[in-house]
Protein backbone atom coordinates (compact mmCIF):
# COMPACT_ATOMS: atom_id res chain seq x y z
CA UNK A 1 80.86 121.64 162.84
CA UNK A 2 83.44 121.52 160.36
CA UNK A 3 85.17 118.21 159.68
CA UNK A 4 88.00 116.74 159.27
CA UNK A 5 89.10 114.10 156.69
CA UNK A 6 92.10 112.47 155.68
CA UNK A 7 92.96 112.33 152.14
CA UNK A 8 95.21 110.83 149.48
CA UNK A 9 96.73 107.44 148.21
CA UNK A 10 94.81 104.58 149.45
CA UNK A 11 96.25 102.91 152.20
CA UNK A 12 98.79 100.16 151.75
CA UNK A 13 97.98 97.19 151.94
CA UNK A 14 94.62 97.59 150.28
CA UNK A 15 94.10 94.03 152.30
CA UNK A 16 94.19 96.09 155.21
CA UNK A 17 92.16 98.56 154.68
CA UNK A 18 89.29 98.00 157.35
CA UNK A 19 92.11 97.97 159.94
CA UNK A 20 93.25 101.34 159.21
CA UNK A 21 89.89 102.78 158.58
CA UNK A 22 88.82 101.83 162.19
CA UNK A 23 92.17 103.06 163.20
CA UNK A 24 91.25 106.42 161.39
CA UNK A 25 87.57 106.32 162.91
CA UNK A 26 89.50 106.25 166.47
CA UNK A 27 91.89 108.24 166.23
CA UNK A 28 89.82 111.01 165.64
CA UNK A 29 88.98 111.93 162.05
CA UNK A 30 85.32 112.43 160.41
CA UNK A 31 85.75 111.10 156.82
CA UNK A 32 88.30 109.31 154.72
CA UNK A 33 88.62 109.56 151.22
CA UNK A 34 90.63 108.01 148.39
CA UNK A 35 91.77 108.64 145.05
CA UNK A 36 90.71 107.06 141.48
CA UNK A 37 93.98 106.35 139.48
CA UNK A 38 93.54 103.13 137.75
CA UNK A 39 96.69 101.61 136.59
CA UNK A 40 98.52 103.06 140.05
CA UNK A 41 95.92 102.38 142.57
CA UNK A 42 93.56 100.00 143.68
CA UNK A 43 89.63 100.46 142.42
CA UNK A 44 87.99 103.06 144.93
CA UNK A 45 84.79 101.55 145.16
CA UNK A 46 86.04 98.55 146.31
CA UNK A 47 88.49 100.05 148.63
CA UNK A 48 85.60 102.40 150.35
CA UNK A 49 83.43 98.96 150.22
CA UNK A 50 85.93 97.37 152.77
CA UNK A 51 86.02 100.73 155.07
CA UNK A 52 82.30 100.92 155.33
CA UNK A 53 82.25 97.48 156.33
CA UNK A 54 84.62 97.69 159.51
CA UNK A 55 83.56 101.49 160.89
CA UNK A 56 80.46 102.87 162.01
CA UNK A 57 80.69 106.93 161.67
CA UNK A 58 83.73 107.32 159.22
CA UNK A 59 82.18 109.27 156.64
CA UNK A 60 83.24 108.00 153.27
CA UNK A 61 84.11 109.45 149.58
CA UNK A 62 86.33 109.80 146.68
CA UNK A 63 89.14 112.27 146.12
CA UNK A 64 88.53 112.61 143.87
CA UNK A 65 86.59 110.33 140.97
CA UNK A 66 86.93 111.36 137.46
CA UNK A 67 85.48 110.99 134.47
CA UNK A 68 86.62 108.02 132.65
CA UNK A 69 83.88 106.02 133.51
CA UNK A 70 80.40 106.03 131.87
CA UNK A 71 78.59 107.73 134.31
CA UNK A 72 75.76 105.18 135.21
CA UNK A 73 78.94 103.14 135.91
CA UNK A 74 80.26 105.79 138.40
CA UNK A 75 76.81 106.63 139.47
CA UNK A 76 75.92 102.86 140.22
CA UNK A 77 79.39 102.47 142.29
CA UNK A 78 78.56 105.41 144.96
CA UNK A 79 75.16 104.38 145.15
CA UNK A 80 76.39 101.29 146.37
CA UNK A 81 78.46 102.71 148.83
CA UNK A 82 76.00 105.16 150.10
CA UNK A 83 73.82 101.69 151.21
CA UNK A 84 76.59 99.79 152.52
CA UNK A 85 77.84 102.46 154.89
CA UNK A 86 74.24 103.34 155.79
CA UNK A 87 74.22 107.03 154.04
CA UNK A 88 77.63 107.68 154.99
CA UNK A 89 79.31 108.18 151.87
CA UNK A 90 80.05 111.80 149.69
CA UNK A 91 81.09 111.80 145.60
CA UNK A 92 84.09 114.23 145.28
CA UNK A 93 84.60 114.38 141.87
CA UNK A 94 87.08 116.32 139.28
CA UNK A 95 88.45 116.42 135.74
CA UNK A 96 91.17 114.04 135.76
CA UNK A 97 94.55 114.15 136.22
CA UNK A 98 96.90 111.32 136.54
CA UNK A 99 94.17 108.53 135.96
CA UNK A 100 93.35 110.09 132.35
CA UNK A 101 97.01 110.59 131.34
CA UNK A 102 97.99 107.43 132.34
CA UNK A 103 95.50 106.37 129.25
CA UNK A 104 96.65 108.69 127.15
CA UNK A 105 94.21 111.70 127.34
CA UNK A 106 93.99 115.28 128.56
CA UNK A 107 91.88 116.36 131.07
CA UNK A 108 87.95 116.49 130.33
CA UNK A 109 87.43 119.84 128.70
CA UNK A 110 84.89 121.80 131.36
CA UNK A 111 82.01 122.34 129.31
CA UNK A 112 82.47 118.36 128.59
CA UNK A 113 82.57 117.89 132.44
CA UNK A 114 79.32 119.87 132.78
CA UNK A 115 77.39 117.50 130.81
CA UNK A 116 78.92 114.69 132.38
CA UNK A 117 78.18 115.99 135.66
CA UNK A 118 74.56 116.70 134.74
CA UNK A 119 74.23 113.33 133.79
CA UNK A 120 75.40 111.76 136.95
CA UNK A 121 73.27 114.12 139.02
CA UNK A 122 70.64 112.25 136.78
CA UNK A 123 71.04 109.00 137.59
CA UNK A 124 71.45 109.51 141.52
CA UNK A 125 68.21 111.35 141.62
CA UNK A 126 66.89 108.44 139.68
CA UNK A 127 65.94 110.61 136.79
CA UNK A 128 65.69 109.28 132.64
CA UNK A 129 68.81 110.63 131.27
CA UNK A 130 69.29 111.85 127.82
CA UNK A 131 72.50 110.08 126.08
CA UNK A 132 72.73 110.70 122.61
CA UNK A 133 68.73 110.82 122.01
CA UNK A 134 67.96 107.94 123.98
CA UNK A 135 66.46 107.74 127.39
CA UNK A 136 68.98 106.12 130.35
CA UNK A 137 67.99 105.55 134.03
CA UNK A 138 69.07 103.98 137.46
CA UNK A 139 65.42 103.95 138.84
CA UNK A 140 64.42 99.96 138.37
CA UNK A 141 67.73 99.48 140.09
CA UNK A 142 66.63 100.32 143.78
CA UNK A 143 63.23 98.58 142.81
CA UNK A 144 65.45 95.29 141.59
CA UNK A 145 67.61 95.54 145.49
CA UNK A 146 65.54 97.65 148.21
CA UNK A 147 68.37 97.59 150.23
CA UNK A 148 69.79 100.14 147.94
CA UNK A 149 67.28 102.86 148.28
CA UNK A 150 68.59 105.62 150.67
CA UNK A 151 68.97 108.76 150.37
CA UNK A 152 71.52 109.99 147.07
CA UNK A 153 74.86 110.63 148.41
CA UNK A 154 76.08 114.60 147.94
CA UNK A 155 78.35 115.51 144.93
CA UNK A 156 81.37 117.85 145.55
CA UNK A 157 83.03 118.99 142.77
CA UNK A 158 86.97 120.04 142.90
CA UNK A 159 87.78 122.95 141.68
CA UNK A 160 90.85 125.10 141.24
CA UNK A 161 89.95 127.88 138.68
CA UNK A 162 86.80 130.17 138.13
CA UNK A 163 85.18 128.40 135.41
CA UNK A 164 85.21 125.17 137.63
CA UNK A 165 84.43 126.72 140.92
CA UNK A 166 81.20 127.97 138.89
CA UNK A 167 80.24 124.83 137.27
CA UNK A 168 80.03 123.54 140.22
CA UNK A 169 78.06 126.31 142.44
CA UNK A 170 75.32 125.86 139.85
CA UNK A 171 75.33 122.08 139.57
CA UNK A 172 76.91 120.11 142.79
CA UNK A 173 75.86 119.58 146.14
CA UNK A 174 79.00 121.05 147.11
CA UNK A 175 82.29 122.34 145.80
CA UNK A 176 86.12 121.75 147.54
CA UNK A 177 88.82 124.40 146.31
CA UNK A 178 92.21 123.26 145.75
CA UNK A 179 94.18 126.29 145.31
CA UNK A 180 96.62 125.75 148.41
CA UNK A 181 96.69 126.90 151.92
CA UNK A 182 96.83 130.72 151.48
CA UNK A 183 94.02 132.54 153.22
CA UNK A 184 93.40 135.15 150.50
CA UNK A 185 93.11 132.93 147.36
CA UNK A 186 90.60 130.77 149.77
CA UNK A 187 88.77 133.70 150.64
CA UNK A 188 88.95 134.69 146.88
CA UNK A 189 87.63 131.29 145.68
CA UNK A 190 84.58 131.11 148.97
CA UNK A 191 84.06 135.13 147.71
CA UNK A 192 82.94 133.57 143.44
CA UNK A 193 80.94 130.67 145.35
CA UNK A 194 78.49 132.87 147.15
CA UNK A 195 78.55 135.05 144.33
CA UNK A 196 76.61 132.75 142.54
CA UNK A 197 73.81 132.67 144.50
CA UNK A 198 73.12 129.30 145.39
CA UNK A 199 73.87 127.55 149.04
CA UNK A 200 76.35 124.37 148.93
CA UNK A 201 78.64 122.77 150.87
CA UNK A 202 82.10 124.40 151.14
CA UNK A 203 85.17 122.34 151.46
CA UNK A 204 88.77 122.81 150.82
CA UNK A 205 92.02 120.53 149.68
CA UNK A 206 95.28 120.95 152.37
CA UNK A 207 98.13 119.22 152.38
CA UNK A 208 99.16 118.63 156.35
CA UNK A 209 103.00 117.85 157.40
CA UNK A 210 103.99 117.75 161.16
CA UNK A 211 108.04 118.08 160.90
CA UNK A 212 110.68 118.78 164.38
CA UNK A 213 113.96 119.04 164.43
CA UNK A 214 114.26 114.91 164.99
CA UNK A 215 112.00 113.87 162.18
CA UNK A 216 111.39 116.15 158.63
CA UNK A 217 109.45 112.86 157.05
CA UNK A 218 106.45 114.15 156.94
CA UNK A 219 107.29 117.13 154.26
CA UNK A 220 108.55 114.12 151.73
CA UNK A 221 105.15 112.06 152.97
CA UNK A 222 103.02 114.92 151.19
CA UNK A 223 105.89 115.99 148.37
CA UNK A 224 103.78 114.67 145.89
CA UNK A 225 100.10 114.95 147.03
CA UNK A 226 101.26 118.93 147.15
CA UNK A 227 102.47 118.90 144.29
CA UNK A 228 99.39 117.68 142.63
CA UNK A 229 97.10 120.01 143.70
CA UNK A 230 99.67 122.60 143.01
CA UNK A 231 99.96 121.12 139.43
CA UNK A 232 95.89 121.44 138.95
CA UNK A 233 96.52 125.26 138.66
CA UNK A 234 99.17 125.17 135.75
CA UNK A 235 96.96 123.05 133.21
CA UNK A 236 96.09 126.57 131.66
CA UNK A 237 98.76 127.97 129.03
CA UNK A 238 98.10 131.31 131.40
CA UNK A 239 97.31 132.10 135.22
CA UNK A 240 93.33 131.08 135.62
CA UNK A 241 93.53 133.26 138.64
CA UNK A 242 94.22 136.90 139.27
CA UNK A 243 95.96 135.94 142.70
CA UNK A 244 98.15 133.56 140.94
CA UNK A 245 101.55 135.28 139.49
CA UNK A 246 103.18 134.54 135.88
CA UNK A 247 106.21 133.10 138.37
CA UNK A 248 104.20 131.09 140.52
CA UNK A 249 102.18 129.93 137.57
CA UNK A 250 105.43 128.94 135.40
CA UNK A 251 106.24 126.80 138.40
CA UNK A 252 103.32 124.93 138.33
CA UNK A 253 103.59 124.59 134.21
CA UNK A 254 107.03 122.81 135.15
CA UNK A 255 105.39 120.48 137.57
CA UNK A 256 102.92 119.52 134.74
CA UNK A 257 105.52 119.60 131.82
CA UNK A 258 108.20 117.10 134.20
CA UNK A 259 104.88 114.82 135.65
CA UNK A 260 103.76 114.65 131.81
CA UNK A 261 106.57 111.83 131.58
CA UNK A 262 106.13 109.64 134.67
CA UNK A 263 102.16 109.41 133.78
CA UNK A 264 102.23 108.79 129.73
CA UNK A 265 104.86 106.06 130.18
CA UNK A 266 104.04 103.15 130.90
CA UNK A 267 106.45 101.77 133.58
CA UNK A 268 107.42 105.37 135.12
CA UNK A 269 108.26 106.19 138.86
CA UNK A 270 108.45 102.59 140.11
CA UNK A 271 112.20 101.77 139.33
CA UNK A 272 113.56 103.42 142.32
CA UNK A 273 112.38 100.74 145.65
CA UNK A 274 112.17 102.34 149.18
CA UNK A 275 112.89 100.09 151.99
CA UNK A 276 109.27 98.59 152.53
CA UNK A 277 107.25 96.97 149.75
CA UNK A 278 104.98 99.73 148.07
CA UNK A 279 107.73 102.55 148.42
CA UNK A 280 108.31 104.20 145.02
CA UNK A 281 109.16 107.34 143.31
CA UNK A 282 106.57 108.04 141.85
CA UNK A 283 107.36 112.24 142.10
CA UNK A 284 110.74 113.12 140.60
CA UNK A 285 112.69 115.59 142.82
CA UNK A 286 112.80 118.18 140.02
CA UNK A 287 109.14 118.34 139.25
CA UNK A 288 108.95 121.07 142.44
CA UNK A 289 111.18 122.81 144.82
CA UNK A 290 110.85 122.59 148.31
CA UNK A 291 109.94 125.91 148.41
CA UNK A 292 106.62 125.62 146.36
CA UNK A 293 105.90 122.45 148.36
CA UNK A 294 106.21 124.99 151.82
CA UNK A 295 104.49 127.80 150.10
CA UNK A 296 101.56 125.50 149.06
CA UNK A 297 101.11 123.34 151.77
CA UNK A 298 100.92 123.67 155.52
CA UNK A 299 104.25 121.85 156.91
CA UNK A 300 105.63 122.22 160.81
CA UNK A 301 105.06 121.49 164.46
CA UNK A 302 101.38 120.22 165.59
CA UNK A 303 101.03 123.47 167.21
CA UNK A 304 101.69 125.67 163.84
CA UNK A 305 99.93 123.72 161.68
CA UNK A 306 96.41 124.01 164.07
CA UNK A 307 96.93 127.70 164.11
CA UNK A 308 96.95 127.67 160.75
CA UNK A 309 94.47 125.16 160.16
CA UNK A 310 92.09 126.87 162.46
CA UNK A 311 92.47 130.53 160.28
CA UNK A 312 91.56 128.48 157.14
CA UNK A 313 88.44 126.85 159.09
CA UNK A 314 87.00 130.16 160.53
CA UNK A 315 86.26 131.33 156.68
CA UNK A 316 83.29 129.24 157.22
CA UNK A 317 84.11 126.01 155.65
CA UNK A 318 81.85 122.76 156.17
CA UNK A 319 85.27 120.01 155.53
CA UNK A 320 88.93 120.23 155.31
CA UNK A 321 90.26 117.78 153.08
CA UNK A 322 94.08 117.19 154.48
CA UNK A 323 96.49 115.53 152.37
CA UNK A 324 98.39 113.77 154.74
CA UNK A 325 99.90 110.95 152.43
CA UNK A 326 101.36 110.45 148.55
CA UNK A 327 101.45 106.66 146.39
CA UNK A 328 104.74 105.24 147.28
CA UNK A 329 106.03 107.25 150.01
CA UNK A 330 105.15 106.65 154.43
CA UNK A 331 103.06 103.91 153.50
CA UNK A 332 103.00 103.39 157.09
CA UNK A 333 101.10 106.49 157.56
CA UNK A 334 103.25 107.74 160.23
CA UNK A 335 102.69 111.54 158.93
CA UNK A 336 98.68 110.53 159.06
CA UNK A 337 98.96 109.25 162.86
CA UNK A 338 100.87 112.81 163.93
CA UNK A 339 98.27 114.73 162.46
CA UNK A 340 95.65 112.79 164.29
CA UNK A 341 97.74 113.04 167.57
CA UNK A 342 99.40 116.84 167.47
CA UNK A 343 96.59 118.13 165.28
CA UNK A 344 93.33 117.35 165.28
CA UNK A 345 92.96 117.59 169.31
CA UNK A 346 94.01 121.32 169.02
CA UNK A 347 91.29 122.29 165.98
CA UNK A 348 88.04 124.25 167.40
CA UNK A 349 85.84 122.75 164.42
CA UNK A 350 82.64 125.38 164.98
């Protein structure tokens, strides 16, 4: 059965976040996830602490963590979460985007986020670690608490290229594609994952916008998430992908090149207020046309988004990760609660 989990900012107020995670849990959706962006949002751990508190099923992970903590830090966090929410919890994790800029830094190199993946894999199967010639392990730390020892929680690696979709078919539990809602670069990227040989876990990053005539919110609700994920495949100086064009790709280089400046400085994207407290701008308008944000995403009625939702399920994948929400914009989740209601009830998930 395929599943179905919501994605993106953390919900605002993090103070109510076991509210809207049972509200989640009811209204329908298998997992919820959250980002790491620290500086913008609230810790992760902490945040997915206070959801596996107040549900009982919600399934529980990051999207995604990256790599700017040690990893027996990282490793230590999930663990913890995997106990509290009684094995319900999965590690999506990536290179880094906004969370490293916003310290100054590029983007973990890949052959630097193999070894750091390694070693996390390490230290959840309670394995010594090699850092630097010396011998590092979680083991004595389910002996110390016995309330901790469960079973590891499954690592998904994102992945948008080739190099990272491989990396991760020969080290991760599982691997989620971000490369946009267009069913022949998914097929492309599920056609290099069974190349390599080895069975994982298959999921994919959507963004999800129910729009009508009355009420076009929703596109502007996942402007930014979209554009994200659209941005992950323009980090290269050339197309990583033979189904991406040199046009498409120098429209994601923009995104990249314009977000550059809201991430390294300090202060950006929060001058302009909405009209509820934790509405900002975080997403300049000229960092992507509306017209990328259509092409890459899935935006319209209930009824069109399903149908597309359920072409993009019947290539076999095990979760759909659906964007349904950016920082600073429908922090009421309204776009979240008509994909729930127009959505999810018309999806044939096997």
């Amino acid at each position: 059965m395929t599943e179905i989990w919501r994605m993106g900012a953390n919900p605002v107020s993090v103070t109510e976040t076991g509210e809207i995670a049972r509200r989640l849990e009811a209204d329908g959706w298998d997992g919820f996830a959250v980002a790491e962006a620290h500086g913008i949002l609230p810790d992760p751990y902490a945040v997915l602490a206070l959801a596996a508190f107040a549900t009982t099923t919600l399934k529980l992970g990051t999207a995604v963590a990256v790599p700017i903590r040690h990893p027996i830090l990282a490793a230590g966090a999930m663990a913890t979460i995997q106990a509290v929410s009684g094995g319900r919890a999965r590690f999506g994790v990536g290179r880094g985007d906004s969370a490293v800029k916003l310290l100054h830094q590029a983007p973990m190199k890949v052959a630097e986020f193999e070894l750091y993946l390694s070693r996390l894999q390490g230290y959840l199967k309670r394995e010594d670690v090699d850092i630097d010639g010396n011998l590092s392990s979680m083991a004595r730390m389910y002996a110390v608490d016995p309330g901790l020892d469960v079973a590891r929680p499954p690592i998904d690696v994102a992945a948008s290229g080739p190099r990272m979709i491989d990396l991760a078919a020969r080290l991760a539990d599982g691997v989620v594609i971000s490369v946009g809602a267009d069913l022949d670069r998914l097929r492309n990227s599920i056609g290099q994952v069974r190349a390599a040989g080895r069975e994982l876990e298959l999921g994919c990053y959507l963004q999800v916008a129910v729009v009508d005539e009355k009420d076009q919110s929703g596109r502007e609700a996942i402007r930014g998430i979209a554009l994200t994920h659209a941005r992950f495949s323009g980090f290269e100086a050339r197309p990583a992908r033979a189904d991406v064009s040199v046009a498409e790709h120098a429209e994601y280089r923009q995104a990249v090149e314009t977000m550059e400046h809201v991430w390294r400085s300090a202060r950006g994207g929060v001058d302009a207020k909405g009209e509820r407290p934790g509405e900002v701008n975080l997403y300049p308008d000229e960092a992507a046309s509306a017209e990328l944000i259509d092409r890459w995403a899935i935006v319209g009625s209930g009824e069109e988004c399903a149908e597309r939702l359920r072409a993009i399920i019947d290539l076999g994948f095990d979760r759909v990760m659906l964007g349904t929400h950016t920082a600073g914009v429908d922090v009421a989740e309204r776009n979240t609660a008509r994909v729930a209601r127009e959505v999810l009830p018309l999806l044939s998930r096997r």
